[in-house]
PDB file of N, CA and C in Angstrom:
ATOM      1  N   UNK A   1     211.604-260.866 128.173  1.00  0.00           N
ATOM      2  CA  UNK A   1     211.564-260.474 126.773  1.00  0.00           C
ATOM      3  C   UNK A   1     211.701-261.690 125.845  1.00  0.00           C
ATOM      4  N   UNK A   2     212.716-262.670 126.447  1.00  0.00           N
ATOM      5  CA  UNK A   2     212.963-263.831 125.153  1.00  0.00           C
ATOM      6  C   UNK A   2     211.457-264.531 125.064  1.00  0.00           C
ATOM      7  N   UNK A   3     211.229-264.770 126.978  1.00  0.00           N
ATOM      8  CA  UNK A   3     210.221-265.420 126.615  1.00  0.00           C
ATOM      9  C   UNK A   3     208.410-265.366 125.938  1.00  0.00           C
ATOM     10  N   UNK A   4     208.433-264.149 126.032  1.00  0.00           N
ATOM     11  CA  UNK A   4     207.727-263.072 125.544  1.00  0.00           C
ATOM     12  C   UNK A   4     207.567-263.549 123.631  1.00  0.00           C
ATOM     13  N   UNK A   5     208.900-263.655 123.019  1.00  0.00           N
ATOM     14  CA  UNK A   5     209.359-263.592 121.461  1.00  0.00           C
ATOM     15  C   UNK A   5     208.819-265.441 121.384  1.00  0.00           C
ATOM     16  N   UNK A   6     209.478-265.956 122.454  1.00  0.00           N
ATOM     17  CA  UNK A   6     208.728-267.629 122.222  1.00  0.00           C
ATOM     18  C   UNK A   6     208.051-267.671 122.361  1.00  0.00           C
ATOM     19  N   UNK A   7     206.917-266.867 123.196  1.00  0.00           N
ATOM     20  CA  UNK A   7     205.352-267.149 123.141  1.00  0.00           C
ATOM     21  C   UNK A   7     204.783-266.791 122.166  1.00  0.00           C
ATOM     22  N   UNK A   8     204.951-265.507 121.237  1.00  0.00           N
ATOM     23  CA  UNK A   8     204.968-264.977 120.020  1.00  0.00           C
ATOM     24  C   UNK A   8     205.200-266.124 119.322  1.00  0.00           C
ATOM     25  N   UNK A   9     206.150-266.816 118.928  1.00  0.00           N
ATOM     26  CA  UNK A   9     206.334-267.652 117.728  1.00  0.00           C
ATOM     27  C   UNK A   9     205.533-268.524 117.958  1.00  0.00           C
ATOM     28  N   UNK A  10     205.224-269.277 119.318  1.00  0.00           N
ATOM     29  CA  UNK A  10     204.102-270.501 119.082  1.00  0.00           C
ATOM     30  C   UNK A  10     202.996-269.584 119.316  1.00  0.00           C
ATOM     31  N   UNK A  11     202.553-269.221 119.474  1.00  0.00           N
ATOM     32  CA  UNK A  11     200.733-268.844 118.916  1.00  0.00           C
ATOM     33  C   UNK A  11     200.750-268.689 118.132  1.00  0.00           C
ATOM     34  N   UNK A  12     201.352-268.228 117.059  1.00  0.00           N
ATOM     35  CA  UNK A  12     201.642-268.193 115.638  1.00  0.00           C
ATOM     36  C   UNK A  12     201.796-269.025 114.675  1.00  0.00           C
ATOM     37  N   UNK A  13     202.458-270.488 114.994  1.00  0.00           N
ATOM     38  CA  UNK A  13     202.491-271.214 115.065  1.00  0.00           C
ATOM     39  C   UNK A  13     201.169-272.079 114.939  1.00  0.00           C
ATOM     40  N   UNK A  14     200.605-271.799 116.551  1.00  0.00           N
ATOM     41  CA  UNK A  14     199.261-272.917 116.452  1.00  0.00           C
ATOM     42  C   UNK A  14     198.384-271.792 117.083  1.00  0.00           C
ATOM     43  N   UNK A  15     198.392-270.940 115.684  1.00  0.00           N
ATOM     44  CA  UNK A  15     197.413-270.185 115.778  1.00  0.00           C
ATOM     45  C   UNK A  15     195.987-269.766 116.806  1.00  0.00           C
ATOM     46  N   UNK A  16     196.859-269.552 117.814  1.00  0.00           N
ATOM     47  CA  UNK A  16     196.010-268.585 119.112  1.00  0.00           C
ATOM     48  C   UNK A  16     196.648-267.632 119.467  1.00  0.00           C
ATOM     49  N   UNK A  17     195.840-266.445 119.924  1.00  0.00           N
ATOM     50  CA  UNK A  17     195.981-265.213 120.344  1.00  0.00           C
ATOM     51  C   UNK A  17     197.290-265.532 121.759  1.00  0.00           C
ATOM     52  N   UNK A  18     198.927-264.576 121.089  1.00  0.00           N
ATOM     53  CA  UNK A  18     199.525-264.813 122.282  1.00  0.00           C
ATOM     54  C   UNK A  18     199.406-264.559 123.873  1.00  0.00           C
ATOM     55  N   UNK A  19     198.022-263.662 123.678  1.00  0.00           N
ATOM     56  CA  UNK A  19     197.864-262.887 125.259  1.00  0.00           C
ATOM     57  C   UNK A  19     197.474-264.313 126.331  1.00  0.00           C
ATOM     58  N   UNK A  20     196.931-264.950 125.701  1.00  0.00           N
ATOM     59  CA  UNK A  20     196.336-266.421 126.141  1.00  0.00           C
ATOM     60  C   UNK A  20     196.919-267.430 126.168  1.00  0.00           C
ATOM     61  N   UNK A  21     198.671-267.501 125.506  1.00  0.00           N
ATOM     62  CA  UNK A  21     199.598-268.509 125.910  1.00  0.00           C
ATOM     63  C   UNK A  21     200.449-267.471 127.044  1.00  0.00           C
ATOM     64  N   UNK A  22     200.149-266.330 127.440  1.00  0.00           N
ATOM     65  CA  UNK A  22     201.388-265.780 128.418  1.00  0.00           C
ATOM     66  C   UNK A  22     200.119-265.579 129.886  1.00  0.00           C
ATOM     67  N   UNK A  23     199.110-265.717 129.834  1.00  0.00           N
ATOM     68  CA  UNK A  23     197.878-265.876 130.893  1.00  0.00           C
ATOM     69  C   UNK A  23     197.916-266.945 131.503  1.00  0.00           C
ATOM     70  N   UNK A  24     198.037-267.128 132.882  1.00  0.00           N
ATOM     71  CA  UNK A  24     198.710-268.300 133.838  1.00  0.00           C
ATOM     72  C   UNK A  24     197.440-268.921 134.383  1.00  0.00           C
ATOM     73  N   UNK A  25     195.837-268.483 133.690  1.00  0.00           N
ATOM     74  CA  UNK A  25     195.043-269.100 134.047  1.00  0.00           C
ATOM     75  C   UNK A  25     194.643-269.112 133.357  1.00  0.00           C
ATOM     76  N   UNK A  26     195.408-269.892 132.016  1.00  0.00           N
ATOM     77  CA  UNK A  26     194.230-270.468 130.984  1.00  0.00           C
ATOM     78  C   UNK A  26     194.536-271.994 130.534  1.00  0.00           C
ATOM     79  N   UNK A  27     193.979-273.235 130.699  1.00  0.00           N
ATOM     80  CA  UNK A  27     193.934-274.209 130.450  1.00  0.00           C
ATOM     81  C   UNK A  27     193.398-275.223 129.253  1.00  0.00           C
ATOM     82  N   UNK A  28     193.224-274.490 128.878  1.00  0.00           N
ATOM     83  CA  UNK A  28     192.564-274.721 127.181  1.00  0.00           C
ATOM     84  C   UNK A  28     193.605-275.546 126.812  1.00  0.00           C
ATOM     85  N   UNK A  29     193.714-276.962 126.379  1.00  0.00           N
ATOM     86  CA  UNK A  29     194.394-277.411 125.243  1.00  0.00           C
ATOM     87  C   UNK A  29     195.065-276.781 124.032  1.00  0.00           C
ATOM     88  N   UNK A  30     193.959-276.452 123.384  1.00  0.00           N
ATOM     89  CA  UNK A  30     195.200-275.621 121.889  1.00  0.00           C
ATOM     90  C   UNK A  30     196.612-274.715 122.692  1.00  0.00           C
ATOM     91  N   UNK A  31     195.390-273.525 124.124  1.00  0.00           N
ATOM     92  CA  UNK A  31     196.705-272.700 124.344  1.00  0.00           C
ATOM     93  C   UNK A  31     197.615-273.428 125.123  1.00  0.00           C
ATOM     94  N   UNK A  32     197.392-274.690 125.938  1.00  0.00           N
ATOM     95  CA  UNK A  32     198.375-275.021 126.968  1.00  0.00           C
ATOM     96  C   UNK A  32     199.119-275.797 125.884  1.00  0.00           C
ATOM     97  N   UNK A  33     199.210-276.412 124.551  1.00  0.00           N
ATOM     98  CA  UNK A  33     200.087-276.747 123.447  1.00  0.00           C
ATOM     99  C   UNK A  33     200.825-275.842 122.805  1.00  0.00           C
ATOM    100  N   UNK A  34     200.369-274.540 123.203  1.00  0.00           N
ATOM    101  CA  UNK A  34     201.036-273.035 122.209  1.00  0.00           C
ATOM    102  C   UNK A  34     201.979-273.156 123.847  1.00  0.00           C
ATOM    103  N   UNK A  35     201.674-272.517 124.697  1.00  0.00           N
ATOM    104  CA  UNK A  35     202.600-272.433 126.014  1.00  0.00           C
ATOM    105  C   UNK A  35     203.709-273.479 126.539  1.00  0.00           C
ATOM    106  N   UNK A  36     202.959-274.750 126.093  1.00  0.00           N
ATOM    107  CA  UNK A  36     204.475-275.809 126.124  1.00  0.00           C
ATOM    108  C   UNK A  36     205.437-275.842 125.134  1.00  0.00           C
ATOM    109  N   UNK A  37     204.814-275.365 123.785  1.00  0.00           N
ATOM    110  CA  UNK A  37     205.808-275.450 122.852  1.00  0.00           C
ATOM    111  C   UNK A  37     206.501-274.001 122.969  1.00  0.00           C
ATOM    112  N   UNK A  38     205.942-273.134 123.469  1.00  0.00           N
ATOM    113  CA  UNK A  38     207.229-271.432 123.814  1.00  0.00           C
ATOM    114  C   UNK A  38     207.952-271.692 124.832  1.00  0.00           C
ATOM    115  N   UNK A  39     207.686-272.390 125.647  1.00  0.00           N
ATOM    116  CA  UNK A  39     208.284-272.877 127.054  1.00  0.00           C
ATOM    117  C   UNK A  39     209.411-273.698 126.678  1.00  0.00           C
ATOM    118  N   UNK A  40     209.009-274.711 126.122  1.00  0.00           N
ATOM    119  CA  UNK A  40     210.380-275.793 124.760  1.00  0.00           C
ATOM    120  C   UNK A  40     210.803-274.582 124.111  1.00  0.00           C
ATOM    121  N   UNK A  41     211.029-273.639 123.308  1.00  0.00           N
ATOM    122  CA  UNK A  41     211.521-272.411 122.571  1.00  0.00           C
ATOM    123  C   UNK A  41     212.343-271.863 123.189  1.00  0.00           C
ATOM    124  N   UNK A  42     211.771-271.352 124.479  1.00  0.00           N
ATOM    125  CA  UNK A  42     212.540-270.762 125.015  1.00  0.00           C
ATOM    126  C   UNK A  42     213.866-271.453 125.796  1.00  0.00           C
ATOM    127  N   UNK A  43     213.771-272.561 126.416  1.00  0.00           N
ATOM    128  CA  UNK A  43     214.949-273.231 126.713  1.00  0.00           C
ATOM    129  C   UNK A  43     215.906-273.899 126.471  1.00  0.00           C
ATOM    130  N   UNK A  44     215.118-274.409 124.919  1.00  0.00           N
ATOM    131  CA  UNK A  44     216.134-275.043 124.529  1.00  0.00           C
ATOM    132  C   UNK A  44     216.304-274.041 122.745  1.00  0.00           C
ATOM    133  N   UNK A  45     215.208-273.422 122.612  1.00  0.00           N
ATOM    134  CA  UNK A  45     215.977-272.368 121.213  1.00  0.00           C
ATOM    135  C   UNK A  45     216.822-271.539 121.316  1.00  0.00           C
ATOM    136  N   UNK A  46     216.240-270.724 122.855  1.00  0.00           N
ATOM    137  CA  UNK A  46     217.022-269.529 123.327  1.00  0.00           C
ATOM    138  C   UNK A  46     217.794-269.728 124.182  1.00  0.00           C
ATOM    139  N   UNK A  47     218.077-271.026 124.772  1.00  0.00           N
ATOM    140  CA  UNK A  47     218.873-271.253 125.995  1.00  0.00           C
ATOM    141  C   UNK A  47     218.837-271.219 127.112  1.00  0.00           C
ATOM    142  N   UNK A  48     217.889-270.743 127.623  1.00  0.00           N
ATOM    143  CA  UNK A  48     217.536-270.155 129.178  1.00  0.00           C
ATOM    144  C   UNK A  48     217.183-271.377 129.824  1.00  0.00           C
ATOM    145  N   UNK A  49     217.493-270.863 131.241  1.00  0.00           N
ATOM    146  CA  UNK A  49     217.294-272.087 131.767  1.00  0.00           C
ATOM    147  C   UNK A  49     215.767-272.274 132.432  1.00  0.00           C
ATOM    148  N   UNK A  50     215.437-273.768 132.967  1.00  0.00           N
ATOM    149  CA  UNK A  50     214.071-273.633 133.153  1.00  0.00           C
ATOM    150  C   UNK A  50     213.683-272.787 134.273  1.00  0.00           C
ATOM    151  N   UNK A  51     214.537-272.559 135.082  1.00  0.00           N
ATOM    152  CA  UNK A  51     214.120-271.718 136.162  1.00  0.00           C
ATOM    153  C   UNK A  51     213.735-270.222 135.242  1.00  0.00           C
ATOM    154  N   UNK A  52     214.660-269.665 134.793  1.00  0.00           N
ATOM    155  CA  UNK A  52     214.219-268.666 134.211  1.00  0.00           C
ATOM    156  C   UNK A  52     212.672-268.560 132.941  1.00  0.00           C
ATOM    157  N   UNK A  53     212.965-270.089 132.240  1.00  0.00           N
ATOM    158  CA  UNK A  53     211.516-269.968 131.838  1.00  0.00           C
ATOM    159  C   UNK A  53     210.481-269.849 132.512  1.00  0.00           C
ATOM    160  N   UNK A  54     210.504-270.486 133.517  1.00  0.00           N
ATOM    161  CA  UNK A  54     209.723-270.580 134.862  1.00  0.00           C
ATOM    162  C   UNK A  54     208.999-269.367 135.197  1.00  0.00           C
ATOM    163  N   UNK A  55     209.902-268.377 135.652  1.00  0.00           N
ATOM    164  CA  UNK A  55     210.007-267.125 136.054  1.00  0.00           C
ATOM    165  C   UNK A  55     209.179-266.317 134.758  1.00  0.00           C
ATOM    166  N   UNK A  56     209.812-266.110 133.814  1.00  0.00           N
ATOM    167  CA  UNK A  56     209.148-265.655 132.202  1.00  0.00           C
ATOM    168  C   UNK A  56     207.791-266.259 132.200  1.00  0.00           C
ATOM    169  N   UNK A  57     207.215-267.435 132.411  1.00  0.00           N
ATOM    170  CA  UNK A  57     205.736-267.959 132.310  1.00  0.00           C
ATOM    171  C   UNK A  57     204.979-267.558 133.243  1.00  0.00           C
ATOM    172  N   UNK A  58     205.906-267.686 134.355  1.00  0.00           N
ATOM    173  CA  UNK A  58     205.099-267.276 135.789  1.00  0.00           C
ATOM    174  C   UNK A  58     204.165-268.692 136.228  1.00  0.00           C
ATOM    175  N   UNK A  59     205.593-269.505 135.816  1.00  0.00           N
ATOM    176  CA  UNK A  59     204.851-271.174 136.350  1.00  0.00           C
ATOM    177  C   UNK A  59     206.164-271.899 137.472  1.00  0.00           C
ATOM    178  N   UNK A  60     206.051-273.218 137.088  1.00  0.00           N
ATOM    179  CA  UNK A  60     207.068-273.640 138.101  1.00  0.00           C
ATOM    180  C   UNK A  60     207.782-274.319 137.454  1.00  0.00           C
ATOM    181  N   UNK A  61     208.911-274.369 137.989  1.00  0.00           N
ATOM    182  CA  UNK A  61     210.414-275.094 136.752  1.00  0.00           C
ATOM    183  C   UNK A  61     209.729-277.165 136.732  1.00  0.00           C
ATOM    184  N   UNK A  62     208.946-277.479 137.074  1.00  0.00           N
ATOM    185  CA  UNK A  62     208.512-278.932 136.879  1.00  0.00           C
ATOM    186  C   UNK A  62     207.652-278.711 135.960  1.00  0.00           C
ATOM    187  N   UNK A  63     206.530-277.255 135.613  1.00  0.00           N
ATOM    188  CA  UNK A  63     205.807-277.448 134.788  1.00  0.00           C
ATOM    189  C   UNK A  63     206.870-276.916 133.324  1.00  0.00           C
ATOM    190  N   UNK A  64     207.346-276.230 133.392  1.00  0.00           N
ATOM    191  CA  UNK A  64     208.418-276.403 132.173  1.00  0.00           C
ATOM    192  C   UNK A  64     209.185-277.409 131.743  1.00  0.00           C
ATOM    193  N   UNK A  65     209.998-278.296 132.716  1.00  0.00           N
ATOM    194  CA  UNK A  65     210.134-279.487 132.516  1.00  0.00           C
ATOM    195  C   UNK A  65     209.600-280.326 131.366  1.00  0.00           C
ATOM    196  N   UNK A  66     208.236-280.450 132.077  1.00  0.00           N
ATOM    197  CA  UNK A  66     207.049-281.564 131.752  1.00  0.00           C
ATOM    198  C   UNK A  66     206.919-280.715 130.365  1.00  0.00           C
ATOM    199  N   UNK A  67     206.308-279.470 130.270  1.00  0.00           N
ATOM    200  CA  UNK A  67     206.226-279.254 128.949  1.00  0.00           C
ATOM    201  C   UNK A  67     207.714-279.442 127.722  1.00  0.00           C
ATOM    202  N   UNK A  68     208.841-278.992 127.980  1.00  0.00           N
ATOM    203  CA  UNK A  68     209.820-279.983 126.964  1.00  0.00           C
ATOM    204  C   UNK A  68     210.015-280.977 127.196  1.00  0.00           C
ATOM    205  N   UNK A  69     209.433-282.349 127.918  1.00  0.00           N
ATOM    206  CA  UNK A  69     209.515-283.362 127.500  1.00  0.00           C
ATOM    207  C   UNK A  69     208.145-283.809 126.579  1.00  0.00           C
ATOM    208  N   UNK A  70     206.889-282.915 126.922  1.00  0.00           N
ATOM    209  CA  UNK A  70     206.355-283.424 125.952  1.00  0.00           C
ATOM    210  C   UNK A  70     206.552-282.971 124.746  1.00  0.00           C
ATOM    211  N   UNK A  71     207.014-281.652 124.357  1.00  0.00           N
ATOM    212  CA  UNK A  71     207.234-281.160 122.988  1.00  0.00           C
ATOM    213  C   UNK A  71     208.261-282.458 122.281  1.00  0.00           C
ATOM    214  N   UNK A  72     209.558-282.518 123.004  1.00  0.00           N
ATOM    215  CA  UNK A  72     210.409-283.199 122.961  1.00  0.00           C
ATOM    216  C   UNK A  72     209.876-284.990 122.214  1.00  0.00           C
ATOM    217  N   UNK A  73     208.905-285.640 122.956  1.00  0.00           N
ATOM    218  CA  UNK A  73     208.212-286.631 122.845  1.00  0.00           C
ATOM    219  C   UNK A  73     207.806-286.713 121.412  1.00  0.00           C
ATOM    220  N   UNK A  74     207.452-284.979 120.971  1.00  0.00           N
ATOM    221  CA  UNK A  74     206.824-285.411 119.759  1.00  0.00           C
ATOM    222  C   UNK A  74     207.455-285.061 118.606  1.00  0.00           C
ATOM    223  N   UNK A  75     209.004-284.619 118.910  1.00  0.00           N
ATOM    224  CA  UNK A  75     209.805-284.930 117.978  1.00  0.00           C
ATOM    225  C   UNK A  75     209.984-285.871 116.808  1.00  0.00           C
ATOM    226  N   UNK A  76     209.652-287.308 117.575  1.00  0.00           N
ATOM    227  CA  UNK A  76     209.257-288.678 116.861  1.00  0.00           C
ATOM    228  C   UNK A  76     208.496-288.330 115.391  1.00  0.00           C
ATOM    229  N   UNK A  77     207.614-287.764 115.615  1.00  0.00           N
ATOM    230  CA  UNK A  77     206.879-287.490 114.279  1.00  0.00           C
ATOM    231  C   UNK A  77     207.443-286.796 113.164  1.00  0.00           C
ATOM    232  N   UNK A  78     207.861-287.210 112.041  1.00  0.00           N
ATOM    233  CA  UNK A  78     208.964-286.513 111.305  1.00  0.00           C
ATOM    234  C   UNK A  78     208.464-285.048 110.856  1.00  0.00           C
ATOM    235  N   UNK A  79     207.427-284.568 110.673  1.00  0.00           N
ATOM    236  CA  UNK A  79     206.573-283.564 110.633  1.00  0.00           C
ATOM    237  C   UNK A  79     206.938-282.480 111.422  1.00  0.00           C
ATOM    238  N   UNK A  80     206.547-282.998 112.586  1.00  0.00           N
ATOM    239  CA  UNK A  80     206.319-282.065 113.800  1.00  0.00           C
ATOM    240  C   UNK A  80     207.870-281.896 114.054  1.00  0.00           C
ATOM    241  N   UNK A  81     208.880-282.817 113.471  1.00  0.00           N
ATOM    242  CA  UNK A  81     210.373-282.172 114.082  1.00  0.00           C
ATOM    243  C   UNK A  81     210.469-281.767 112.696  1.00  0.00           C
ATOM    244  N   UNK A  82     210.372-281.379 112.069  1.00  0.00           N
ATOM    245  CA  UNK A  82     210.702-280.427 110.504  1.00  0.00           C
ATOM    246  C   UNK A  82     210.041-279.091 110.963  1.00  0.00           C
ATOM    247  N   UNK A  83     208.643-279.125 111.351  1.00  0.00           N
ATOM    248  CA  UNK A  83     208.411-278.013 111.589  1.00  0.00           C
ATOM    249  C   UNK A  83     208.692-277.239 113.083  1.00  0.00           C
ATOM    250  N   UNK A  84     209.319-277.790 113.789  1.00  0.00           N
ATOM    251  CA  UNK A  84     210.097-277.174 115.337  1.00  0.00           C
ATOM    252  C   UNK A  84     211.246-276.823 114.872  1.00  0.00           C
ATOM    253  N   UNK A  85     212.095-277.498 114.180  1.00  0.00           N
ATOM    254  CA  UNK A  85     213.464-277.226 113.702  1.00  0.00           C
ATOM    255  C   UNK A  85     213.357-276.267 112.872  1.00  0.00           C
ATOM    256  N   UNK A  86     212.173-275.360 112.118  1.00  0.00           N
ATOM    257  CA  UNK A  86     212.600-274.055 111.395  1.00  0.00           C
ATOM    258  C   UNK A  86     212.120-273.357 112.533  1.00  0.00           C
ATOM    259  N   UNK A  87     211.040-273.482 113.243  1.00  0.00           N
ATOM    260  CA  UNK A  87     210.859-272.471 113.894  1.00  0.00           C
ATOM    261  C   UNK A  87     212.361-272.251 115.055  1.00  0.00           C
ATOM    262  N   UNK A  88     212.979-273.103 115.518  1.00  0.00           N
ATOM    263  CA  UNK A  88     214.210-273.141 116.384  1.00  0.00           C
ATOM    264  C   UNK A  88     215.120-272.105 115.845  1.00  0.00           C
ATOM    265  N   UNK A  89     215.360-272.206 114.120  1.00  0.00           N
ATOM    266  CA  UNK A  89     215.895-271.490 113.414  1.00  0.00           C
ATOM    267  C   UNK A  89     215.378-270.119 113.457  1.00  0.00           C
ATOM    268  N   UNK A  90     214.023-269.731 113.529  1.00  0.00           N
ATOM    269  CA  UNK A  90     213.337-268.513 113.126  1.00  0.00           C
ATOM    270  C   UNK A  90     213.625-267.748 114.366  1.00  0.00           C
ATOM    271  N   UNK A  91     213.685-268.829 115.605  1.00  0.00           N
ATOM    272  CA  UNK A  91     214.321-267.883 117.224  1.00  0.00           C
ATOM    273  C   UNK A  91     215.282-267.273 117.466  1.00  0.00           C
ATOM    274  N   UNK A  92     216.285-268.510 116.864  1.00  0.00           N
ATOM    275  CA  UNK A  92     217.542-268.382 117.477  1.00  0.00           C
ATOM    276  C   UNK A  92     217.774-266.694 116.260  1.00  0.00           C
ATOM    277  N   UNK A  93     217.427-266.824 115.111  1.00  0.00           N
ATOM    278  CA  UNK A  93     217.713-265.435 114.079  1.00  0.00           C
ATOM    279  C   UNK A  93     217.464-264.359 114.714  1.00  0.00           C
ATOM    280  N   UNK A  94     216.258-264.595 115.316  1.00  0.00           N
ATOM    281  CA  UNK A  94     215.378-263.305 115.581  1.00  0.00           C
ATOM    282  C   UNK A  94     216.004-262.792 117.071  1.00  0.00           C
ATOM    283  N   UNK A  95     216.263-263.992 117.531  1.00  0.00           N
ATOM    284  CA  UNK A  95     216.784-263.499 119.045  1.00  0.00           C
ATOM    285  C   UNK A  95     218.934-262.828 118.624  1.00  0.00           C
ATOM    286  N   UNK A  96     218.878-263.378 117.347  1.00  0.00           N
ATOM    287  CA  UNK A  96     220.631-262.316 117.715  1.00  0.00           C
ATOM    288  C   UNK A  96     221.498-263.553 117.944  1.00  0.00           C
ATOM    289  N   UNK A  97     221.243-265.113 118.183  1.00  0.00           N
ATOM    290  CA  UNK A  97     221.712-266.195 118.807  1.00  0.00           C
ATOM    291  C   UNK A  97     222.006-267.292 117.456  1.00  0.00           C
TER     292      UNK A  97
END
């Protein structure tokens, strides 16, 4: 379910259809950037751990990994961490946390 609400916020986000960031065979750039950044949402907005994101994506706890370090990576950009840090906010509200 959480991870479900983080895949929701990033397609929304970077505007693609969420059925296609929670689809474990889709490789598209835009969506595999919507799926790393719900994957980052979910573990570190909502807390869960990567195994459990893992489990929620229906991937493997290295590809969650790899995806919050790259979200993480692009923190650097003062932009892109202004706009992760409301959405972090918009999770943690929505999730009750």
């Amino acid at each position: 379910m959480l991870c479900r609400l983080a895949a929701l916020l990033a397609a929304r986000q970077l505007m693609c259809p969420v059925e296609t960031v929670l689809l474990a065979s889709t490789r598209e750039a835009p969506v595999a950037a919507a799926r790393q950044l719900a994957m980052y949402l979910a573990h570190v907005g909502l807390g869960l751990s990567q195994h459990q994101v893992a489990v929620g994506f229906a991937r493997h706890r290295r590809t969650v990994a790899h995806a919050c370090n790259r979200v993480e990576d692009r923190r650097d950009d003062a932009n892109f961490d202004a706009q992760l840090t409301d959405i972090e906010c918009q999770i943690r509200w929505t999730a009750g946390r």
